[in-house]
C-alpha atoms as a PDB file:
ATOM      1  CA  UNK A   1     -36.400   0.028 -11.660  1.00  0.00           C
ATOM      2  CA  UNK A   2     -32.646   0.511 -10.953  1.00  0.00           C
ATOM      3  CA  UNK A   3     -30.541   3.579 -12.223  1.00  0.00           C
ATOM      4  CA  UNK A   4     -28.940   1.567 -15.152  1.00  0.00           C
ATOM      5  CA  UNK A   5     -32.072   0.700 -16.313  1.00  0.00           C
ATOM      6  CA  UNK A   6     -33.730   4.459 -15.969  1.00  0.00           C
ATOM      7  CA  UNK A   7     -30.840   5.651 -17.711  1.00  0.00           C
ATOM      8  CA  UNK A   8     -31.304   3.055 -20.788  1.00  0.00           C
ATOM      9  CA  UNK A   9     -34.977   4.322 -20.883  1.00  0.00           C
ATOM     10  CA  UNK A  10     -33.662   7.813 -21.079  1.00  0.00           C
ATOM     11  CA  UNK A  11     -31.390   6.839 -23.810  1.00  0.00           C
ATOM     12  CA  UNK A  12     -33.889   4.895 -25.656  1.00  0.00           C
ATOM     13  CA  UNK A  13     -36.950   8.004 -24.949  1.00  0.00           C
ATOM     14  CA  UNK A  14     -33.881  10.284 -25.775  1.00  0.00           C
ATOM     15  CA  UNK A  15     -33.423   8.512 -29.522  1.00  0.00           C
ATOM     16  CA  UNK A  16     -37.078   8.121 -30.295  1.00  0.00           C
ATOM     17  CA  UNK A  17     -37.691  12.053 -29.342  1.00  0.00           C
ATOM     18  CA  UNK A  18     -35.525  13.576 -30.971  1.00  0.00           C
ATOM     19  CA  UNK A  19     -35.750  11.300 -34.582  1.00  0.00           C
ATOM     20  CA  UNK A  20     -39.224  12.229 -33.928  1.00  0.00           C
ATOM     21  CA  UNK A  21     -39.107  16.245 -33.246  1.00  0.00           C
ATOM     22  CA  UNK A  22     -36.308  16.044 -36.441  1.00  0.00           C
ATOM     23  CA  UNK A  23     -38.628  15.303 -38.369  1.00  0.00           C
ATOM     24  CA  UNK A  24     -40.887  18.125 -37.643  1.00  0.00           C
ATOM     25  CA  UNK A  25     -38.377  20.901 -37.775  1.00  0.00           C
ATOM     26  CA  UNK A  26     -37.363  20.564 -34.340  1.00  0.00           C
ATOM     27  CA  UNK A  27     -35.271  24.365 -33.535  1.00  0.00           C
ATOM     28  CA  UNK A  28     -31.500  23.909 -35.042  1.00  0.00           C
ATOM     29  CA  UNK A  29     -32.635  20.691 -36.385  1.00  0.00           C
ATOM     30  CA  UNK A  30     -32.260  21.906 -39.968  1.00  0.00           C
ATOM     31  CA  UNK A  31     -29.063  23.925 -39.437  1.00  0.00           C
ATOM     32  CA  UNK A  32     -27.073  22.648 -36.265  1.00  0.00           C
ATOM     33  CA  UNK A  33     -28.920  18.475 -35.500  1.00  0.00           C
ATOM     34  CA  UNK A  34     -25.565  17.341 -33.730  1.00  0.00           C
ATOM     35  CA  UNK A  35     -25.800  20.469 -32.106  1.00  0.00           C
ATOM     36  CA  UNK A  36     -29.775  20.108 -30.833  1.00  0.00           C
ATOM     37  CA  UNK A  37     -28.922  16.296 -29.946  1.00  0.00           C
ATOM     38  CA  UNK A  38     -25.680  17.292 -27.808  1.00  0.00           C
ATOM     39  CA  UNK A  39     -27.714  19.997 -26.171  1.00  0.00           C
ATOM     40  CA  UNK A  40     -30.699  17.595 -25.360  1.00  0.00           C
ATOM     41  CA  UNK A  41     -28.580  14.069 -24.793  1.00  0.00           C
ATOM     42  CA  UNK A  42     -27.410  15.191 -20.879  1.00  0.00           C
ATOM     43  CA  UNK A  43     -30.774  16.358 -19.572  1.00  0.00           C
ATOM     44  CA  UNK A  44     -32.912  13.513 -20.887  1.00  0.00           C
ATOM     45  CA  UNK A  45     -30.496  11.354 -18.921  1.00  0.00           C
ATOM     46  CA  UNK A  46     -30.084  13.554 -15.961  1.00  0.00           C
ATOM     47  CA  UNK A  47     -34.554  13.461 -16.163  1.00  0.00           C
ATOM     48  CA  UNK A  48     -34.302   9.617 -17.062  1.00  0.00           C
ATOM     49  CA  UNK A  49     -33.363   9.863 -12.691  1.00  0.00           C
ATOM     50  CA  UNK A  50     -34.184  12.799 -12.034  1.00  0.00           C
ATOM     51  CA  UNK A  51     -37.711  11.506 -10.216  1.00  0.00           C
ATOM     52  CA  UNK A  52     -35.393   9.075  -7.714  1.00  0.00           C
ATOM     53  CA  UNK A  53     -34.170  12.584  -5.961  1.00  0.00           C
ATOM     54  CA  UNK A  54     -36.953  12.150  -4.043  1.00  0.00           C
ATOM     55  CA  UNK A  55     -34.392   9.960  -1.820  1.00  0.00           C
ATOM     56  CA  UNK A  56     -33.940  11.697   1.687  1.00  0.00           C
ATOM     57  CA  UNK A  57     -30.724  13.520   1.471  1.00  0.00           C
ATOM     58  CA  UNK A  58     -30.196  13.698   5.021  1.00  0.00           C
ATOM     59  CA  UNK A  59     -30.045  17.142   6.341  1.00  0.00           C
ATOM     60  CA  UNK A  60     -27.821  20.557   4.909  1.00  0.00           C
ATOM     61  CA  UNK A  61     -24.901  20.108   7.530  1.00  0.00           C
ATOM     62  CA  UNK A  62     -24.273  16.534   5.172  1.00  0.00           C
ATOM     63  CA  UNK A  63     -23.679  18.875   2.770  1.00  0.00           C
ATOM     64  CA  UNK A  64     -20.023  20.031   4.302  1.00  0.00           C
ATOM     65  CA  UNK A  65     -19.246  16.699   4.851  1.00  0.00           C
ATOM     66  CA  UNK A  66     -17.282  14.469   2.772  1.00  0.00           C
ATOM     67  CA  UNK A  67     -19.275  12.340  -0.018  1.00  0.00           C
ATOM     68  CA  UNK A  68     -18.750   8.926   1.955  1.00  0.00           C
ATOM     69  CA  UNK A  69     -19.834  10.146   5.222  1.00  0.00           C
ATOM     70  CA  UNK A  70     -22.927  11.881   3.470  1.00  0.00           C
ATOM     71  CA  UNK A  71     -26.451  10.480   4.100  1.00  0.00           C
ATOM     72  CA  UNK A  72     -28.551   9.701   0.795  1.00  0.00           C
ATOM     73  CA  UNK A  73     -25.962   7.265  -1.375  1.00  0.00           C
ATOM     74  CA  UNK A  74     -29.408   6.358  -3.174  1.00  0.00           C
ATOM     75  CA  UNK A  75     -29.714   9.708  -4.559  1.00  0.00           C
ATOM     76  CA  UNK A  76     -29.420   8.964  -7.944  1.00  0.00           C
ATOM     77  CA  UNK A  77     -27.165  11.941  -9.070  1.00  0.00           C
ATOM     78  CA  UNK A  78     -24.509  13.680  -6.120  1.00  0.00           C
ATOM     79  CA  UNK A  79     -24.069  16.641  -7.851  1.00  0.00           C
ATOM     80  CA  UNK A  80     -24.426  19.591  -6.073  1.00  0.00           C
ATOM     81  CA  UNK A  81     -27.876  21.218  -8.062  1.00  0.00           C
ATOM     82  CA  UNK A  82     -29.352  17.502  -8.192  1.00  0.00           C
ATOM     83  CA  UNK A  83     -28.634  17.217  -4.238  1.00  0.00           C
ATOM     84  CA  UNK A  84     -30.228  20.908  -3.935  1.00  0.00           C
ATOM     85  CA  UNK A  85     -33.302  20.151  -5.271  1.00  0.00           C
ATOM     86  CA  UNK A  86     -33.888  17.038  -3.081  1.00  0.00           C
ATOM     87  CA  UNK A  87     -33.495  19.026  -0.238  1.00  0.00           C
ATOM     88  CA  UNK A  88     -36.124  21.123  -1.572  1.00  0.00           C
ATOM     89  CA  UNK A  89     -38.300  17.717  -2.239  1.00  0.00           C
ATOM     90  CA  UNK A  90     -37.618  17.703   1.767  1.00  0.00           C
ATOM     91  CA  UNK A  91     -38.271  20.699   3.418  1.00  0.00           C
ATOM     92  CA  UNK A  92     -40.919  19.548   5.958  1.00  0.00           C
ATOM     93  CA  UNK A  93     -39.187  16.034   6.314  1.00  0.00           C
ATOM     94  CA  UNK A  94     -37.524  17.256   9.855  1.00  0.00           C
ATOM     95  CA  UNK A  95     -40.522  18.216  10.891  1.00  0.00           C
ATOM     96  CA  UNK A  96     -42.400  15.226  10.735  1.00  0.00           C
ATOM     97  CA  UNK A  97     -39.436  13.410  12.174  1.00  0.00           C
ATOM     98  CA  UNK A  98     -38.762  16.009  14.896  1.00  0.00           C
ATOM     99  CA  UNK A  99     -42.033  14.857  16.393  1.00  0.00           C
ATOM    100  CA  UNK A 100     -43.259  18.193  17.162  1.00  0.00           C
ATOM    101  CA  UNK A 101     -46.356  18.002  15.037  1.00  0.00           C
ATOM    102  CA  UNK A 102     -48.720  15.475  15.901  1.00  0.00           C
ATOM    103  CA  UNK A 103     -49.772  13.102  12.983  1.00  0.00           C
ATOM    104  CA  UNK A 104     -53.260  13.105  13.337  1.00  0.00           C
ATOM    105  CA  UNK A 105     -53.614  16.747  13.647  1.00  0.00           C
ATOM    106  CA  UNK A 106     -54.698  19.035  10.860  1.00  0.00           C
ATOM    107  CA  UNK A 107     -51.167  20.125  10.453  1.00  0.00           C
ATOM    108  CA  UNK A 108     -49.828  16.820  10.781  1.00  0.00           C
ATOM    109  CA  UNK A 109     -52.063  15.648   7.760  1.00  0.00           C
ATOM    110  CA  UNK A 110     -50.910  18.610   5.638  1.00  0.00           C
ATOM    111  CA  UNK A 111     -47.120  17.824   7.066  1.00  0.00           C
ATOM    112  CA  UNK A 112     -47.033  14.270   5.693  1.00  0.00           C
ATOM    113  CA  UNK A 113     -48.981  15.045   2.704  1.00  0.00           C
ATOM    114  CA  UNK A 114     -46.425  17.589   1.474  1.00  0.00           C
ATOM    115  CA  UNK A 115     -43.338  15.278   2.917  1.00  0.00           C
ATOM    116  CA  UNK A 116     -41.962  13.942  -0.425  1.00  0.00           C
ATOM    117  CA  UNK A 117     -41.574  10.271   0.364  1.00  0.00           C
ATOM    118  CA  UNK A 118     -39.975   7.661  -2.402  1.00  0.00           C
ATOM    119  CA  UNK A 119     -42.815   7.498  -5.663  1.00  0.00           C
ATOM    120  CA  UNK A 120     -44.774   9.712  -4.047  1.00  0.00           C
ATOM    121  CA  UNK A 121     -46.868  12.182  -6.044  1.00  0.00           C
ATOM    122  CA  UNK A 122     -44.549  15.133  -6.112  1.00  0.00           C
ATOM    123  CA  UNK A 123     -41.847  13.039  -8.160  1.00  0.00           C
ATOM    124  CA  UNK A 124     -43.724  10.093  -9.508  1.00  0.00           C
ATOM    125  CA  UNK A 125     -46.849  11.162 -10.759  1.00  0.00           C
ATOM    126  CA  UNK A 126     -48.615  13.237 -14.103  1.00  0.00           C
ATOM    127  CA  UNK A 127     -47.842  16.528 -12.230  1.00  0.00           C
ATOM    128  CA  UNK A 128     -43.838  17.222 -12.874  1.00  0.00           C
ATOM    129  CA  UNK A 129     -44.390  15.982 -16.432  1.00  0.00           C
ATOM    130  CA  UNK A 130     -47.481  18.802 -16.660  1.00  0.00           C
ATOM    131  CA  UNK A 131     -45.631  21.512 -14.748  1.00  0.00           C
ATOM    132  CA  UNK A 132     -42.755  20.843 -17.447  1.00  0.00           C
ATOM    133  CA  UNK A 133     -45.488  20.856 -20.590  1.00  0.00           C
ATOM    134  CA  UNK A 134     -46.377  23.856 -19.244  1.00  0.00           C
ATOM    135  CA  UNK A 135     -43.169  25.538 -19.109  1.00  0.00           C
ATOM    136  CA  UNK A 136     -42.371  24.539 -22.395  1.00  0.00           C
ATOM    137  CA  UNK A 137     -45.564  26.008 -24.164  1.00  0.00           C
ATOM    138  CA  UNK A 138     -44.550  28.978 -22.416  1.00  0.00           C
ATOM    139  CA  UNK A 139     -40.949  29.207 -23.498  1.00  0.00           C
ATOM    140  CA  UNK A 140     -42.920  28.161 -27.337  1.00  0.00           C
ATOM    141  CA  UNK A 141     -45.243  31.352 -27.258  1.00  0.00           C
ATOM    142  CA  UNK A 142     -43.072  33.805 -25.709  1.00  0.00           C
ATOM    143  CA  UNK A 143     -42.162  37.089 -28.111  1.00  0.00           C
ATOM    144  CA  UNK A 144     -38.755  35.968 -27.851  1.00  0.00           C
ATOM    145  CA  UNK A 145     -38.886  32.503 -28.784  1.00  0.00           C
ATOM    146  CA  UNK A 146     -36.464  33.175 -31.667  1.00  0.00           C
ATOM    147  CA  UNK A 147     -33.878  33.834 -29.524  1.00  0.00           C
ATOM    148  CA  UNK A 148     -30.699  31.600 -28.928  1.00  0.00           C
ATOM    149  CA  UNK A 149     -31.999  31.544 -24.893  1.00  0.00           C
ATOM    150  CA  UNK A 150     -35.225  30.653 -25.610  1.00  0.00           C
ATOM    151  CA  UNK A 151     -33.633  27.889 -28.828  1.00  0.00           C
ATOM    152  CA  UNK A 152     -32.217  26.269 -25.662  1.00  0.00           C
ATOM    153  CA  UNK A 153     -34.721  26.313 -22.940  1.00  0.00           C
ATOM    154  CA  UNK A 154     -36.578  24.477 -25.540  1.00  0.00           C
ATOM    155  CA  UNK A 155     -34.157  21.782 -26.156  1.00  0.00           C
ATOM    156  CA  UNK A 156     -33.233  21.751 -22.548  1.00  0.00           C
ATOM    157  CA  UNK A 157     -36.961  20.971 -21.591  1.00  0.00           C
ATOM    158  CA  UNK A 158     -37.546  18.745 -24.193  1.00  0.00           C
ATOM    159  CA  UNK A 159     -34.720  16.730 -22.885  1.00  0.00           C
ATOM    160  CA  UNK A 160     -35.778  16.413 -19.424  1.00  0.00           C
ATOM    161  CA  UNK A 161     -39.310  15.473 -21.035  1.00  0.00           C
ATOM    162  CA  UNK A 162     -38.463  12.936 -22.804  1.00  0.00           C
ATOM    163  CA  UNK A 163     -36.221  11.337 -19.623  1.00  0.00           C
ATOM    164  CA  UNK A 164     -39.008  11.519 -17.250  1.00  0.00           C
ATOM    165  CA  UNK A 165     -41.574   9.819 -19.487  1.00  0.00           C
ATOM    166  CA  UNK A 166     -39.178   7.183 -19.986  1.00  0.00           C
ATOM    167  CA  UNK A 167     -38.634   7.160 -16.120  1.00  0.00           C
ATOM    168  CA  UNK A 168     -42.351   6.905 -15.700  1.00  0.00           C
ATOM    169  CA  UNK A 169     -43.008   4.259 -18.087  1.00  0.00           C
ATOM    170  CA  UNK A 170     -40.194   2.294 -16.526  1.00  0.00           C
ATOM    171  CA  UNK A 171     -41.281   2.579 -12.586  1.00  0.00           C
ATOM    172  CA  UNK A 172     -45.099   1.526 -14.036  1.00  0.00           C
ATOM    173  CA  UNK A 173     -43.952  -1.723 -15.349  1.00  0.00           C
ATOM    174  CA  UNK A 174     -43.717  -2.718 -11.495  1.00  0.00           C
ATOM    175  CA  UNK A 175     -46.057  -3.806  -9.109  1.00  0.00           C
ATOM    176  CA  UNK A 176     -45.750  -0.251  -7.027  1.00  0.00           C
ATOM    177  CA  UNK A 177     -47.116   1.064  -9.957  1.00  0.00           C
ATOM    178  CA  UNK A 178     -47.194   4.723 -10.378  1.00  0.00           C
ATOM    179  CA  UNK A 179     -49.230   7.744  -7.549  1.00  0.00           C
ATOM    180  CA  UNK A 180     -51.867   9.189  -9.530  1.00  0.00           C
ATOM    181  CA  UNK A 181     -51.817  13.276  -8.268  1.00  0.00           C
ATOM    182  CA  UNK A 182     -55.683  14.303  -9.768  1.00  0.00           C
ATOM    183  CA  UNK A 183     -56.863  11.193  -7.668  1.00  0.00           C
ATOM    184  CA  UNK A 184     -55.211  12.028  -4.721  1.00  0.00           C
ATOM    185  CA  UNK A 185     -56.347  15.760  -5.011  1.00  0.00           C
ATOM    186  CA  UNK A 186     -60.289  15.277  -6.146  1.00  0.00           C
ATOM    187  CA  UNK A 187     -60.168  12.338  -3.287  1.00  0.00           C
ATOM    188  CA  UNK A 188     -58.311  14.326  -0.748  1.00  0.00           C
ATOM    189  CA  UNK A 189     -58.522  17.878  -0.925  1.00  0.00           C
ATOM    190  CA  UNK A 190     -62.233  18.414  -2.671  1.00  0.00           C
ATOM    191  CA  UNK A 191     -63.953  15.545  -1.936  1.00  0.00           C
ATOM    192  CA  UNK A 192     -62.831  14.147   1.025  1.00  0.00           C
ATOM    193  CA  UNK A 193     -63.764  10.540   0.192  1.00  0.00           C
ATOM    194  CA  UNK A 194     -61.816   8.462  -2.135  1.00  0.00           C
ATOM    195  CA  UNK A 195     -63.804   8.287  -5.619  1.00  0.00           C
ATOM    196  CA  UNK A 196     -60.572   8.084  -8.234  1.00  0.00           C
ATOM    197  CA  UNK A 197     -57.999   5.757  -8.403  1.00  0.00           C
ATOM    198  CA  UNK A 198     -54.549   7.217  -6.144  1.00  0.00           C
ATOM    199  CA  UNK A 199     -52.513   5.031  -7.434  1.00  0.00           C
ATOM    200  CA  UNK A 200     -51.894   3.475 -11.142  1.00  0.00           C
ATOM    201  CA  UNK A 201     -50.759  -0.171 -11.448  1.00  0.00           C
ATOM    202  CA  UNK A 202     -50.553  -2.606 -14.244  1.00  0.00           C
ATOM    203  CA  UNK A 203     -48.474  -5.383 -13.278  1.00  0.00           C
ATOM    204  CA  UNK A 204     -49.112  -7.590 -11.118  1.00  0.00           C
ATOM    205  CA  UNK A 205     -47.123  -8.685  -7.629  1.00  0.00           C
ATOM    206  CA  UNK A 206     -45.181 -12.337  -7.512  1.00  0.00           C
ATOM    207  CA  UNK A 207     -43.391 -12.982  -4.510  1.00  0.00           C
ATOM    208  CA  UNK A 208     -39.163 -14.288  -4.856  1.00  0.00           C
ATOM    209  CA  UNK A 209     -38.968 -17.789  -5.162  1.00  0.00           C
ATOM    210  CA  UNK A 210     -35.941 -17.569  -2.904  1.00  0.00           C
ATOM    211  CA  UNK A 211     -35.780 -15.707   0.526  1.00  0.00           C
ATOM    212  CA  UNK A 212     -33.864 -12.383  -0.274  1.00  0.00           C
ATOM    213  CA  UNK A 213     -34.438 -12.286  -3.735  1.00  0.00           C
ATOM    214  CA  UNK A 214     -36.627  -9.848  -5.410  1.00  0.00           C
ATOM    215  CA  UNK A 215     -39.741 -11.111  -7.179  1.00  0.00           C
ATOM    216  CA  UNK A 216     -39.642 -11.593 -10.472  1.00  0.00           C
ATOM    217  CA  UNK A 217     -41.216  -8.347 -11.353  1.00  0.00           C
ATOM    218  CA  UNK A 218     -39.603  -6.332  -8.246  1.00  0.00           C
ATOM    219  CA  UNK A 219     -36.807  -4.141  -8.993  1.00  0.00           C
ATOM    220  CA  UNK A 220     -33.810  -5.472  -9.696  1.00  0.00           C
ATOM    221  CA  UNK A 221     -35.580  -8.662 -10.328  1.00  0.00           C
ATOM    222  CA  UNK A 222     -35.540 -11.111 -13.727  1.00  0.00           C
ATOM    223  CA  UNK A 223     -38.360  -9.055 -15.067  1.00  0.00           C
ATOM    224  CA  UNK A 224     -36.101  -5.642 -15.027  1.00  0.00           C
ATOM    225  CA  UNK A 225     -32.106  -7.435 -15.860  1.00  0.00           C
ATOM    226  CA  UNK A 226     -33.044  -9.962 -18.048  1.00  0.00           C
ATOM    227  CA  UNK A 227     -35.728  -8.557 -20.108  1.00  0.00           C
ATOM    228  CA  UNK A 228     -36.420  -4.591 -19.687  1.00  0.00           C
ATOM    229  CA  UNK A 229     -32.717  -3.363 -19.635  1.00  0.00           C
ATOM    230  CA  UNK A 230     -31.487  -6.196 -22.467  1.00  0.00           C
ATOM    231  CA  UNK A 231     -34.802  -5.119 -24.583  1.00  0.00           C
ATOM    232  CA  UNK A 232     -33.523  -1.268 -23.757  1.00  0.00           C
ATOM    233  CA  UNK A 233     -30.252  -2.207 -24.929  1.00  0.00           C
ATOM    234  CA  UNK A 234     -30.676  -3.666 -27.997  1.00  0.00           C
ATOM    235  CA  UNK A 235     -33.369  -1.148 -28.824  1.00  0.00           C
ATOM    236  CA  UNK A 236     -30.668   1.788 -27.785  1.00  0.00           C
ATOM    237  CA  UNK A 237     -28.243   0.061 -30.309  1.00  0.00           C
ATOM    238  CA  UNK A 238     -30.471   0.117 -33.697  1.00  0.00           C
ATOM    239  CA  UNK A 239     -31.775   3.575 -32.894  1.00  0.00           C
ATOM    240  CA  UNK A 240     -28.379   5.094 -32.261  1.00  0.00           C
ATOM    241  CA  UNK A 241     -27.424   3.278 -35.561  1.00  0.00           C
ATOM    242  CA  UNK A 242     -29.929   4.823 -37.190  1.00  0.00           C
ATOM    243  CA  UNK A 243     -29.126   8.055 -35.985  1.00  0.00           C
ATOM    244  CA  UNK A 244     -25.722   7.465 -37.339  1.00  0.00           C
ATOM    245  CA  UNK A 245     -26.689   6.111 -40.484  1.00  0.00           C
ATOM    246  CA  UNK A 246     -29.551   9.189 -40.999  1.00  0.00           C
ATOM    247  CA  UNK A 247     -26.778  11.849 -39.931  1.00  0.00           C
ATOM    248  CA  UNK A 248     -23.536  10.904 -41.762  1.00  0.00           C
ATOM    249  CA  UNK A 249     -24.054   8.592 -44.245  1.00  0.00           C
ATOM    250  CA  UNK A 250     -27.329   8.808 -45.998  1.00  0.00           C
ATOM    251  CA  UNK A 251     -26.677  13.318 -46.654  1.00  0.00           C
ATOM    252  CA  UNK A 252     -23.924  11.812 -49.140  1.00  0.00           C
ATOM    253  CA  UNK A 253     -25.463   8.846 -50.720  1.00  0.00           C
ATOM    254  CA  UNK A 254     -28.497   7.887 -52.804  1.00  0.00           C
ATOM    255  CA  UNK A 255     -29.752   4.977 -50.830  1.00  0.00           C
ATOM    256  CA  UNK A 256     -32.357   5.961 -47.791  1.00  0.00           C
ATOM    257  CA  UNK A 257     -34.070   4.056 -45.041  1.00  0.00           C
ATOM    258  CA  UNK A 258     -37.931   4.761 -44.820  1.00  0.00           C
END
């Protein structure tokens, strides 16, 4: 799927979260909701593409150079902290391409394993969305968790959640499907044989009926602008009405919405 249509996701997994976790008490949700839905808004769309960083950046030195001469335009976001952390996805990419390390060597196989590639496991699979679970049950049992810090982490983290799932969902409902990281590791690393699935797909590949075209369910094909992002849209627009409505109107009126 293409950014604009990752980003509706994250708006769309951003308004279903957070009517959801409202309705549970969500932290400030009873005493500051604008405030909790301001703080979560920007990182469920910054984690709606956050998973495309897996992009090659090019190297540091692109880093001094000005943004049209810079290598990785497909990086979703150009900030500074979002181009960080791809270079972090990257580490051992110049080493594979330096050539030094030969492929079929043991180090070679660990080299290209760990080389974050585009939908490859470290962006694109269960683990990120685990490794964030994780942080967030520890930021929800911590002594502290009163705290205003700890108040924020939480809706920080929730955002950021609830963008990647969307993301997730979104990059399954194409033929590449989505890398499955407890396949590749039983299969790989303790078993040595394939025995689970290493990758997850659902929908099925048709070719372009014209040369140069996407397929139909491709990216960036009629599957994706015609039905996903309109569906996203018009779904965004009676949730965020909703919200509205729920927010502004109904605190100061008899009639509700159940």
């Amino acid at each position: 799927m293409q950014g604009a249509t990752h980003r509706a996701g994250g708006v769309t997994a951003m308004l279903v979260g957070y009517t959801y976790l409202r309705s549970k008490g969500f932290p400030l949700g009873d005493n500051a909701p604008i405030a909790s839905f301001v703080a979560m808004y920007p990182f469920a769309i910054w984690g709606s593409t956050a998973s495309d960083l897996d992009h090659y950046p090019g190297s540091v030195w692109d880093e001094a150079k000005l943004i049209g001469e810079r290598h990785g335009h497909t990086i979703p976001s150009q900030d500074i902290v979002s181009r960080t952390f791809s270079h972090l996805l990257h580490l051992t990419t110049p080493l594979r391409k330096s050539g030094m390390v030969n492929p079929r060597s043991r180090l070679g196989a660990i080299v290209s394993v760990l080389d974050c590639k585009h939908r490859s496991w470290q962006t694109h699979s269960e683990l990120p969305l685990v490794l964030l679970w994780v942080a967030l049950a520890l930021v929800n049992t911590s002594a502290s968790n009163t705290t205003l810090s700890s108040t924020l982490w939480v809706l920080i983290l929730n955002g950021v959640i609830l963008g990647l799932i969307a993301h997730l969902c979104l990059d399954l409902l194409t033929p590449e499907g989505l890398p499955f990281a407890t396949g590749l590791f039983v299969n790989r690393v303790l078993l040595g044989r394939k025995v689970l699935p290493e990758r997850i797909k659902i929908i099925p590949h048709r070719p372009p009926t014209k040369k140069g075209e996407p397929g139909f369910f491709s990216t960036g094909g009629t599957w994706e602008k015609k039905i996903v992002f309109n569906s996203l849209h018009a779904v965004n627009l009676v949730l965020f009405g909703y919200l509205l409505y729920s927010e502004f109107i109904a605190p100061y009126t008899s009639l509700e919405i159940r």
